[in-house]
PDB file of N, CA and C in Angstrom:
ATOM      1  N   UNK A   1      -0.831   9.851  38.366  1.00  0.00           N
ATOM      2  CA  UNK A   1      -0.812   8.873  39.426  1.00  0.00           C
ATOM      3  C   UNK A   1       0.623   8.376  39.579  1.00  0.00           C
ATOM      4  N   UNK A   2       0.649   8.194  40.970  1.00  0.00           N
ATOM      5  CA  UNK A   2       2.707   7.794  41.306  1.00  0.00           C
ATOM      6  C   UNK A   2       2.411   6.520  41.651  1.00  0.00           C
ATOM      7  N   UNK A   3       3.272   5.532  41.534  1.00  0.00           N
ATOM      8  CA  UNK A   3       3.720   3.938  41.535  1.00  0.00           C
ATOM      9  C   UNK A   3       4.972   4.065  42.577  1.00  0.00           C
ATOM     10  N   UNK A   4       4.666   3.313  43.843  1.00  0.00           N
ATOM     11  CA  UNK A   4       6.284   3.049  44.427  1.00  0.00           C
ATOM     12  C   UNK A   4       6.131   1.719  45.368  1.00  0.00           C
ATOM     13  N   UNK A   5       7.489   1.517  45.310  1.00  0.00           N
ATOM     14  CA  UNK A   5       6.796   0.073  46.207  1.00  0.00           C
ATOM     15  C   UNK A   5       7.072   0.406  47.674  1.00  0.00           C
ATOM     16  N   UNK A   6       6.506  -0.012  48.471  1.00  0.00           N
ATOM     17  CA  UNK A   6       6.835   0.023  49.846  1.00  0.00           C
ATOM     18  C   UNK A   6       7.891   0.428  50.824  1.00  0.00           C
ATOM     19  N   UNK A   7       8.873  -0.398  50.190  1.00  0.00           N
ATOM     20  CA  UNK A   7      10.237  -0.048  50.575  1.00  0.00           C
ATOM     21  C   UNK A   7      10.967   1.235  50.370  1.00  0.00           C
ATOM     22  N   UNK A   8      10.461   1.757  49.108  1.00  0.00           N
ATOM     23  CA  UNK A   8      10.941   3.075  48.696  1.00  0.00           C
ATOM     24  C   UNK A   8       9.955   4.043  49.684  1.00  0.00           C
ATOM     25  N   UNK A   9       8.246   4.235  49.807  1.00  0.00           N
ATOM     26  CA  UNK A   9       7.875   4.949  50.687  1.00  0.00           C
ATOM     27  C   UNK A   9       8.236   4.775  52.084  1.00  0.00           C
ATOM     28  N   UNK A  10       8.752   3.926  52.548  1.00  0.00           N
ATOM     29  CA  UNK A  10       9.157   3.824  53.722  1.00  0.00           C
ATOM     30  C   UNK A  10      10.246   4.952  54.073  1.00  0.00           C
ATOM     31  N   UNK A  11      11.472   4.966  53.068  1.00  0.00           N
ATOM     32  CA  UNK A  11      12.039   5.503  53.478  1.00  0.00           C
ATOM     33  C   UNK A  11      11.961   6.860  52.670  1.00  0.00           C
ATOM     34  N   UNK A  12      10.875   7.187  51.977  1.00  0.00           N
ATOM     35  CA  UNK A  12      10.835   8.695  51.913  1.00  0.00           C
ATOM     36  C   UNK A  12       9.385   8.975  52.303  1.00  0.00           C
ATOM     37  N   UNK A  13       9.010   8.625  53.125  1.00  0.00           N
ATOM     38  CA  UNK A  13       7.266   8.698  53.554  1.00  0.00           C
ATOM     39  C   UNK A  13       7.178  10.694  53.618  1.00  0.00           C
ATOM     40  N   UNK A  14       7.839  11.302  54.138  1.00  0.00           N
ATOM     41  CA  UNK A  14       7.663  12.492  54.208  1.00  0.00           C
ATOM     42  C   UNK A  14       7.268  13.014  52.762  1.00  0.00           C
ATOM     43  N   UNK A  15       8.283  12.746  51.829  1.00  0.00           N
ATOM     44  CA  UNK A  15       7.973  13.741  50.500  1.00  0.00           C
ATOM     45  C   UNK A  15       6.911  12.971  49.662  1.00  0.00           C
ATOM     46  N   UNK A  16       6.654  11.813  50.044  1.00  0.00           N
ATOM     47  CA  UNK A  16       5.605  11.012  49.299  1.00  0.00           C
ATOM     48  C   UNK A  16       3.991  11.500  49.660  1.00  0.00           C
ATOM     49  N   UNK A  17       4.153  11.749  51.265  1.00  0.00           N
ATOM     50  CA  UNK A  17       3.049  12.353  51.918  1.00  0.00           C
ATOM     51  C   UNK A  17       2.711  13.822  51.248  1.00  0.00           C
ATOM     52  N   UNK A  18       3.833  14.321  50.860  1.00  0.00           N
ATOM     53  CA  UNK A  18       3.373  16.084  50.499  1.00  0.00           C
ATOM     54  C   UNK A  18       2.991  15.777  49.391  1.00  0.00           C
ATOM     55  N   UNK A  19       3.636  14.851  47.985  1.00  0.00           N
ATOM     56  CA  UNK A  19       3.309  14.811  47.051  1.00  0.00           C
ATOM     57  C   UNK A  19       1.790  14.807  46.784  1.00  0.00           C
ATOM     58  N   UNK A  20       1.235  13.739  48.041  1.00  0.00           N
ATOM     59  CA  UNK A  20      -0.344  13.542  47.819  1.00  0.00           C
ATOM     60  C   UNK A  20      -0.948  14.633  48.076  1.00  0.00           C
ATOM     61  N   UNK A  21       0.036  15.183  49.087  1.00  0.00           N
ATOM     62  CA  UNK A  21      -1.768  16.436  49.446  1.00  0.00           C
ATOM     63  C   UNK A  21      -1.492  18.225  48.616  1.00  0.00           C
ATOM     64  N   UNK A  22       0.261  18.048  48.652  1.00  0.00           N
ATOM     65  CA  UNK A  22       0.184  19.590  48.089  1.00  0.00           C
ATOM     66  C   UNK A  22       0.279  19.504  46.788  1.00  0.00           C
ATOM     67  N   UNK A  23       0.552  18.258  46.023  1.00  0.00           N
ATOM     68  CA  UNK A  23      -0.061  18.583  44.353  1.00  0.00           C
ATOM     69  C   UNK A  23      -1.062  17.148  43.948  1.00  0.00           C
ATOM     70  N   UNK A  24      -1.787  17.201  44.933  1.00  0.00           N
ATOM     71  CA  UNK A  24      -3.024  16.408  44.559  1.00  0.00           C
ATOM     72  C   UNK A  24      -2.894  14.954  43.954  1.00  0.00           C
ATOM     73  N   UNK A  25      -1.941  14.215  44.114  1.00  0.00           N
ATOM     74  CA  UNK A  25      -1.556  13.139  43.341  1.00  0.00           C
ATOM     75  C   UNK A  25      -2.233  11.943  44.158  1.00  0.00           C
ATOM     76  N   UNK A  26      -2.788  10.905  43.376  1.00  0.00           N
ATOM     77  CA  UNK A  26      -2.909   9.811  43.748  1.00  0.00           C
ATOM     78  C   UNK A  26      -1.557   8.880  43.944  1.00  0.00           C
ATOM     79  N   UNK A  27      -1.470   7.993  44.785  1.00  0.00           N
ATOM     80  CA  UNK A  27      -0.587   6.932  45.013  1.00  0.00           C
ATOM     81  C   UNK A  27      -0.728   5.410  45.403  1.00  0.00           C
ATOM     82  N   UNK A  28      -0.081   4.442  44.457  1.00  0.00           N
ATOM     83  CA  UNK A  28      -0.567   3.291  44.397  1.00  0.00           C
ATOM     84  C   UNK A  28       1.030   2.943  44.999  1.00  0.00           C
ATOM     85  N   UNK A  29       0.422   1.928  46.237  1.00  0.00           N
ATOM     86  CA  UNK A  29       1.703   2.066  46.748  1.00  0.00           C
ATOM     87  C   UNK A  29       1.527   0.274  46.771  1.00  0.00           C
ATOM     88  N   UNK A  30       2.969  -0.829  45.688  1.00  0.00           N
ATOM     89  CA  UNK A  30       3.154  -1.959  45.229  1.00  0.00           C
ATOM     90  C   UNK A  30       3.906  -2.820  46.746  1.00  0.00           C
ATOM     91  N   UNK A  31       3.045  -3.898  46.960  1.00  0.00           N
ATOM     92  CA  UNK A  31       2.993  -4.619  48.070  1.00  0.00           C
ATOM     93  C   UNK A  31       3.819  -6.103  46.996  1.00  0.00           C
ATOM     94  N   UNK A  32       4.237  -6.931  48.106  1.00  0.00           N
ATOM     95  CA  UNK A  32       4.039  -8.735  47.708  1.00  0.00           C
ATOM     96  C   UNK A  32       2.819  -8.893  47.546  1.00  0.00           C
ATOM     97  N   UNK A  33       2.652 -10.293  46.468  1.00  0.00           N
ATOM     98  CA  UNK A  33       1.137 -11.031  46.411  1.00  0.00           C
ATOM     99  C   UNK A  33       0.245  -9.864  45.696  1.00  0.00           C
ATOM    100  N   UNK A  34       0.665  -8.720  45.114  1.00  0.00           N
ATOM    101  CA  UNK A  34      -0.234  -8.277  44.825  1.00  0.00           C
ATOM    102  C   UNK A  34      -1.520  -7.424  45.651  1.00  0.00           C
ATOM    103  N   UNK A  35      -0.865  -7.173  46.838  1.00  0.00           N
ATOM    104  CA  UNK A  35      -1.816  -6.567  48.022  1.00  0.00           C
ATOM    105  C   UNK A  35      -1.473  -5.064  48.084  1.00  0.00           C
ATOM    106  N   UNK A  36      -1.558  -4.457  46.945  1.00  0.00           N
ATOM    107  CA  UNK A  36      -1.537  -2.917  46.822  1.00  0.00           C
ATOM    108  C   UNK A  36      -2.738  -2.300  47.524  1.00  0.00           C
ATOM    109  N   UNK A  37      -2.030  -0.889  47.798  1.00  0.00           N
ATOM    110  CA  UNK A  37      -2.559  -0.246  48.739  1.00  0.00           C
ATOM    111  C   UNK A  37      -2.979   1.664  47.108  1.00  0.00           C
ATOM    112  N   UNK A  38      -3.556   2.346  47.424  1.00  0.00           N
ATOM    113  CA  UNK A  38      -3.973   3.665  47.175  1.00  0.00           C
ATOM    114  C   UNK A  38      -3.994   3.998  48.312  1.00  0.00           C
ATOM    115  N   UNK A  39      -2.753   5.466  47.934  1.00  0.00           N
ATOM    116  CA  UNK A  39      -2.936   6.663  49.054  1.00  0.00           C
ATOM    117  C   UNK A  39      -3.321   8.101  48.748  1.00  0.00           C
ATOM    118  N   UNK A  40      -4.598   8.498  49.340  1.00  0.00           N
ATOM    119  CA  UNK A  40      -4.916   9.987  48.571  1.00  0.00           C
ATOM    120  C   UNK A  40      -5.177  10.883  49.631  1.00  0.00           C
ATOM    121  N   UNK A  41      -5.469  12.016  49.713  1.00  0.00           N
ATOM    122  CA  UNK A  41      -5.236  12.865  50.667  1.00  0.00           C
ATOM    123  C   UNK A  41      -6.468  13.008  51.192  1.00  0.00           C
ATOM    124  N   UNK A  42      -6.666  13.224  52.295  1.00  0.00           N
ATOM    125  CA  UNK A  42      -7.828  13.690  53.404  1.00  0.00           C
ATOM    126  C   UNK A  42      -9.204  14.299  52.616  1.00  0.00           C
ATOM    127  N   UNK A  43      -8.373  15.190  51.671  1.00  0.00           N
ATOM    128  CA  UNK A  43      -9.353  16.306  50.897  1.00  0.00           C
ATOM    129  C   UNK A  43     -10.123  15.631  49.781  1.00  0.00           C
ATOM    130  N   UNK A  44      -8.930  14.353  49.190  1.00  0.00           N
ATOM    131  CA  UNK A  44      -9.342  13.832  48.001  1.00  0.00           C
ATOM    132  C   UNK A  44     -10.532  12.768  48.625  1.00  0.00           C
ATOM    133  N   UNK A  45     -10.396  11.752  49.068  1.00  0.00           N
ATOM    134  CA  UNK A  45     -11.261  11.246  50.473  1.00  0.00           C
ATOM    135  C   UNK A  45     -12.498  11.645  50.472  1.00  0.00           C
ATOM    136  N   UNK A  46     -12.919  12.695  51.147  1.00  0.00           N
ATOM    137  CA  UNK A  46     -13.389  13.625  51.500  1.00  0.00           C
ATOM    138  C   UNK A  46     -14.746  13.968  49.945  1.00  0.00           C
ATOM    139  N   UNK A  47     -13.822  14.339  48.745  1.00  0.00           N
ATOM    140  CA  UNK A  47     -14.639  14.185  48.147  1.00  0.00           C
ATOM    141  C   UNK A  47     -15.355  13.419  47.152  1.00  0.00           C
ATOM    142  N   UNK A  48     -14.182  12.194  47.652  1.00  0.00           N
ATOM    143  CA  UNK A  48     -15.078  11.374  46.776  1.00  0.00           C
ATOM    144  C   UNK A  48     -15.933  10.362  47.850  1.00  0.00           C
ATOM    145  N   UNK A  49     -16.207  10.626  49.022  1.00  0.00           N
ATOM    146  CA  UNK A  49     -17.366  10.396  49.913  1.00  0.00           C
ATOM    147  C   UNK A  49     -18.451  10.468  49.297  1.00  0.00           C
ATOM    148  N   UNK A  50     -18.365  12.170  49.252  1.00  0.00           N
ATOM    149  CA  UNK A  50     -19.520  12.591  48.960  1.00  0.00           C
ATOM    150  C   UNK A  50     -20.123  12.349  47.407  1.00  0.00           C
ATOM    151  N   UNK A  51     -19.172  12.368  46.266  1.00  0.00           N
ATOM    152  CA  UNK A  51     -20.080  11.832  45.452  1.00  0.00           C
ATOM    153  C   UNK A  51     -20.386  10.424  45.531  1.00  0.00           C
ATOM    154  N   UNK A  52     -19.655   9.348  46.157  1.00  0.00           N
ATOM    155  CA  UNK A  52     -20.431   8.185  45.933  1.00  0.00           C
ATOM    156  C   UNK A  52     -21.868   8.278  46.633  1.00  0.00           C
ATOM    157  N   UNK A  53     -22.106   9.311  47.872  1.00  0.00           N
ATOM    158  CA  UNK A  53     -22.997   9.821  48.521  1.00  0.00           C
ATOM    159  C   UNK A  53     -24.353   9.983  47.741  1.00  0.00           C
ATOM    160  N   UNK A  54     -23.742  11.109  47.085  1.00  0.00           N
ATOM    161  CA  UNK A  54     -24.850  12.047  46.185  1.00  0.00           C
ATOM    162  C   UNK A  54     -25.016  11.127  44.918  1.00  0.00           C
ATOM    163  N   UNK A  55     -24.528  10.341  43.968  1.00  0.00           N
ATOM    164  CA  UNK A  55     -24.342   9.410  42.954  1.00  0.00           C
ATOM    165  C   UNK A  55     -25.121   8.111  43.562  1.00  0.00           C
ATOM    166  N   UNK A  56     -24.728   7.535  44.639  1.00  0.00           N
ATOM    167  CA  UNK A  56     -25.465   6.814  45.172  1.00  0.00           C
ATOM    168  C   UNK A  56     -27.120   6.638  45.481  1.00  0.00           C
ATOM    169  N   UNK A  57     -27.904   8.016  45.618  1.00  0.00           N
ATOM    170  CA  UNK A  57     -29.037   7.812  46.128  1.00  0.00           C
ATOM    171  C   UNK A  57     -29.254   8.150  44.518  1.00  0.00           C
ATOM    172  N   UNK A  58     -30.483   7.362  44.119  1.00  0.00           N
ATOM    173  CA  UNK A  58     -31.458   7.722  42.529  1.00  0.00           C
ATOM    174  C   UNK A  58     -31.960   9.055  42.679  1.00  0.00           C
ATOM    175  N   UNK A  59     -32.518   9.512  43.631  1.00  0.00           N
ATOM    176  CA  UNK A  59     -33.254  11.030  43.665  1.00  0.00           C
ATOM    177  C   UNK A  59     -32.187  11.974  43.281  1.00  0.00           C
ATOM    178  N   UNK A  60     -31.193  11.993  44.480  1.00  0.00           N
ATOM    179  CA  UNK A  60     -30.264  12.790  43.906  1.00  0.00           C
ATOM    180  C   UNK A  60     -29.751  12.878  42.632  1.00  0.00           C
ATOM    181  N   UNK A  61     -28.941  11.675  42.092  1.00  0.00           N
ATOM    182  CA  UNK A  61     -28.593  11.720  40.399  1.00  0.00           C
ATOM    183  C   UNK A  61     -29.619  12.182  39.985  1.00  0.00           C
ATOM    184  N   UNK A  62     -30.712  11.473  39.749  1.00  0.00           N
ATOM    185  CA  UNK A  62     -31.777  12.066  38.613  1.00  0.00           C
ATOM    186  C   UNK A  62     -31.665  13.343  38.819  1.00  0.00           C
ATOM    187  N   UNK A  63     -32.217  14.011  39.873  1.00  0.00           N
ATOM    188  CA  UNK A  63     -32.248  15.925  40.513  1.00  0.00           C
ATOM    189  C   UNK A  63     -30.998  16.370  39.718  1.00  0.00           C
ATOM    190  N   UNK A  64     -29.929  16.133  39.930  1.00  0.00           N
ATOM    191  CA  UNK A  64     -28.273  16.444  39.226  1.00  0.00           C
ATOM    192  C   UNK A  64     -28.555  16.609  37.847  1.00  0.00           C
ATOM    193  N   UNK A  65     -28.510  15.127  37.340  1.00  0.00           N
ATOM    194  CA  UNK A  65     -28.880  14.876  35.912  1.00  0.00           C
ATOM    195  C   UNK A  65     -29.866  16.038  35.168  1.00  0.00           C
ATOM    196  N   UNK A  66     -30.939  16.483  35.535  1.00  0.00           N
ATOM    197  CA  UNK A  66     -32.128  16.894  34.829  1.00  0.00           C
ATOM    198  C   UNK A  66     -31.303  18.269  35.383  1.00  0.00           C
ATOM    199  N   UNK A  67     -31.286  18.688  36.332  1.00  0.00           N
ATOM    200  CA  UNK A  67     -30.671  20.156  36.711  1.00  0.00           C
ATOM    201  C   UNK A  67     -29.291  20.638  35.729  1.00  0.00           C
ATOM    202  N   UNK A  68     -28.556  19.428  34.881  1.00  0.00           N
ATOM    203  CA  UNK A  68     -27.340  19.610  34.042  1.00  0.00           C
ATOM    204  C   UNK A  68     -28.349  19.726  32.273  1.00  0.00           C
ATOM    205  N   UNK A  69     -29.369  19.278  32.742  1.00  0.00           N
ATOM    206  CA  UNK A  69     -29.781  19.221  31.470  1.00  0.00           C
ATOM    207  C   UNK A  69     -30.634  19.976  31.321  1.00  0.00           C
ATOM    208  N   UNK A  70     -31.069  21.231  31.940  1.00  0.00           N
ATOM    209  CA  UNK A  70     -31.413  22.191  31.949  1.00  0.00           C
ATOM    210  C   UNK A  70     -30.535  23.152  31.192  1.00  0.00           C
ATOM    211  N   UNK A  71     -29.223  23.513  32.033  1.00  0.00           N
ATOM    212  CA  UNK A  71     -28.152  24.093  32.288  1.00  0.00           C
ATOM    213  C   UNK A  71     -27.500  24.139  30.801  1.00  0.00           C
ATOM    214  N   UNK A  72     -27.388  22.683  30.623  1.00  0.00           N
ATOM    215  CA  UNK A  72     -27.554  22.748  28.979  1.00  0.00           C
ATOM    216  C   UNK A  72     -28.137  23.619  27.927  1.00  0.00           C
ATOM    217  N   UNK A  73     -29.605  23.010  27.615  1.00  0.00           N
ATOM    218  CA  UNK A  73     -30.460  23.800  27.387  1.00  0.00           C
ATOM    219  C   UNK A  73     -30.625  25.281  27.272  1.00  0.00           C
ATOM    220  N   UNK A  74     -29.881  25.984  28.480  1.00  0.00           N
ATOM    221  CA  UNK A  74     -29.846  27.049  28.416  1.00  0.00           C
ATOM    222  C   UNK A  74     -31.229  27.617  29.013  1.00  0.00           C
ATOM    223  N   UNK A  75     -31.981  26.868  30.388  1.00  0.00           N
ATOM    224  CA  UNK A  75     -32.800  27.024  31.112  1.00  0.00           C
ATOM    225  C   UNK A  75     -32.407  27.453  32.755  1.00  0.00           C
ATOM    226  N   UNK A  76     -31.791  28.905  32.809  1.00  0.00           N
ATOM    227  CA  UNK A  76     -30.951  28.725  34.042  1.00  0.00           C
ATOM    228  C   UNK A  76     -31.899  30.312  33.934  1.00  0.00           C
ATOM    229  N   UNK A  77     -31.350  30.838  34.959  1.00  0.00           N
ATOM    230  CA  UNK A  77     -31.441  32.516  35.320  1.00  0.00           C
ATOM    231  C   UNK A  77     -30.340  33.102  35.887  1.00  0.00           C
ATOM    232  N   UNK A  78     -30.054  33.861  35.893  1.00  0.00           N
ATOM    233  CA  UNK A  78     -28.608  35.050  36.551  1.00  0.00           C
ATOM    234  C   UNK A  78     -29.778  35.481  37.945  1.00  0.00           C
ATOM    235  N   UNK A  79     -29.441  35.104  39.013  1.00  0.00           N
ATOM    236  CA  UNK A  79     -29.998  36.351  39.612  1.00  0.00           C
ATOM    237  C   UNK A  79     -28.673  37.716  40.978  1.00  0.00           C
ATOM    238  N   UNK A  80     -29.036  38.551  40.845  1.00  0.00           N
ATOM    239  CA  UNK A  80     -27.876  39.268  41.635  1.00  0.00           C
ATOM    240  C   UNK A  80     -28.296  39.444  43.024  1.00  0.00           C
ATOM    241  N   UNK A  81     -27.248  39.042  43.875  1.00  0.00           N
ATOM    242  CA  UNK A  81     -27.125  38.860  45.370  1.00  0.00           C
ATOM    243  C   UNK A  81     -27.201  40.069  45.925  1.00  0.00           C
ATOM    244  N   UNK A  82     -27.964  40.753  47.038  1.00  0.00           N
ATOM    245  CA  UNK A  82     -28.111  41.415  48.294  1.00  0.00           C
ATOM    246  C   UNK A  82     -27.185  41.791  48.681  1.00  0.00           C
ATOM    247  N   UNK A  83     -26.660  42.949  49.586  1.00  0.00           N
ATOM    248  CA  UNK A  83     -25.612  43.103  49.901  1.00  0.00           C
ATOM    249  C   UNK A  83     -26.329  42.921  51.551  1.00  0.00           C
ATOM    250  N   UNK A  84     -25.775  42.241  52.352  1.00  0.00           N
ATOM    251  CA  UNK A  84     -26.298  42.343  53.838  1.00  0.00           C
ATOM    252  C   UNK A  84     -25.604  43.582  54.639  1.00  0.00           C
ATOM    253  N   UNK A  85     -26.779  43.980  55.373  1.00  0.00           N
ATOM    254  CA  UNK A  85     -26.144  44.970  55.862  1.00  0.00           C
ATOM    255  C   UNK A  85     -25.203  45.029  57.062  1.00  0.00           C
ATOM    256  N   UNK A  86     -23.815  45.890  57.274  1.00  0.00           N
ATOM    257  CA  UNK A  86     -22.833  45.368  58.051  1.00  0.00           C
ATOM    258  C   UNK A  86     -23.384  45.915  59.011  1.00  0.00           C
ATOM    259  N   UNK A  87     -23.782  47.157  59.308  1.00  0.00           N
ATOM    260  CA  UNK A  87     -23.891  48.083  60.255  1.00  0.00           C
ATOM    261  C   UNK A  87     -24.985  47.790  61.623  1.00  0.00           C
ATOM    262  N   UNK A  88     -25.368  46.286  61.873  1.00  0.00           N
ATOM    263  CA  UNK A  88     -26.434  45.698  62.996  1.00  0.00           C
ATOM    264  C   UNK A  88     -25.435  45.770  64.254  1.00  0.00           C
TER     265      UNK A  88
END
């Protein structure tokens, strides 16, 4: 995770911007008063939507949960995929 204060992203907003998205970095970007900001990329965003999404509803976790604890267990199957045919 990168720390900068304002003033410094201001004037390098370009390489601060790549930092987030082409090597995945979080950024806590230091305000007055203590009014910090986090900047993360579209993608990062994106997925943590979805687990507060999927984490959020009880059916789902539990379904997750018991499906990892299977997986555990060593209650899974291999099965091998179809080849579709190109030639329609």
């Amino acid at each position: 995770m990168l720390a900068v204060n304002d003033t410094n992203l201001r004037d390098n907003i370009k390489m601060y911007m790549d930092k987030v998205t082409d090597d995945y970095e979080t950024m806590i970007v230091t305000r007055k008063d203590n009014k910090n900001i986090v900047m993360i990329s579209e993608e990062a965003y994106n997925n943590l939507m979805e687990n507060v999404y999927v984490m959020g509803n009880k059916a789902n976790y539990d379904w997750l949960m018991e499906s990892k604890a299977q997986l555990e267990r060593g209650e899974y199957a291999v099965h091998t995929l179809a080849e579709a045919d190109t030639d329609e």
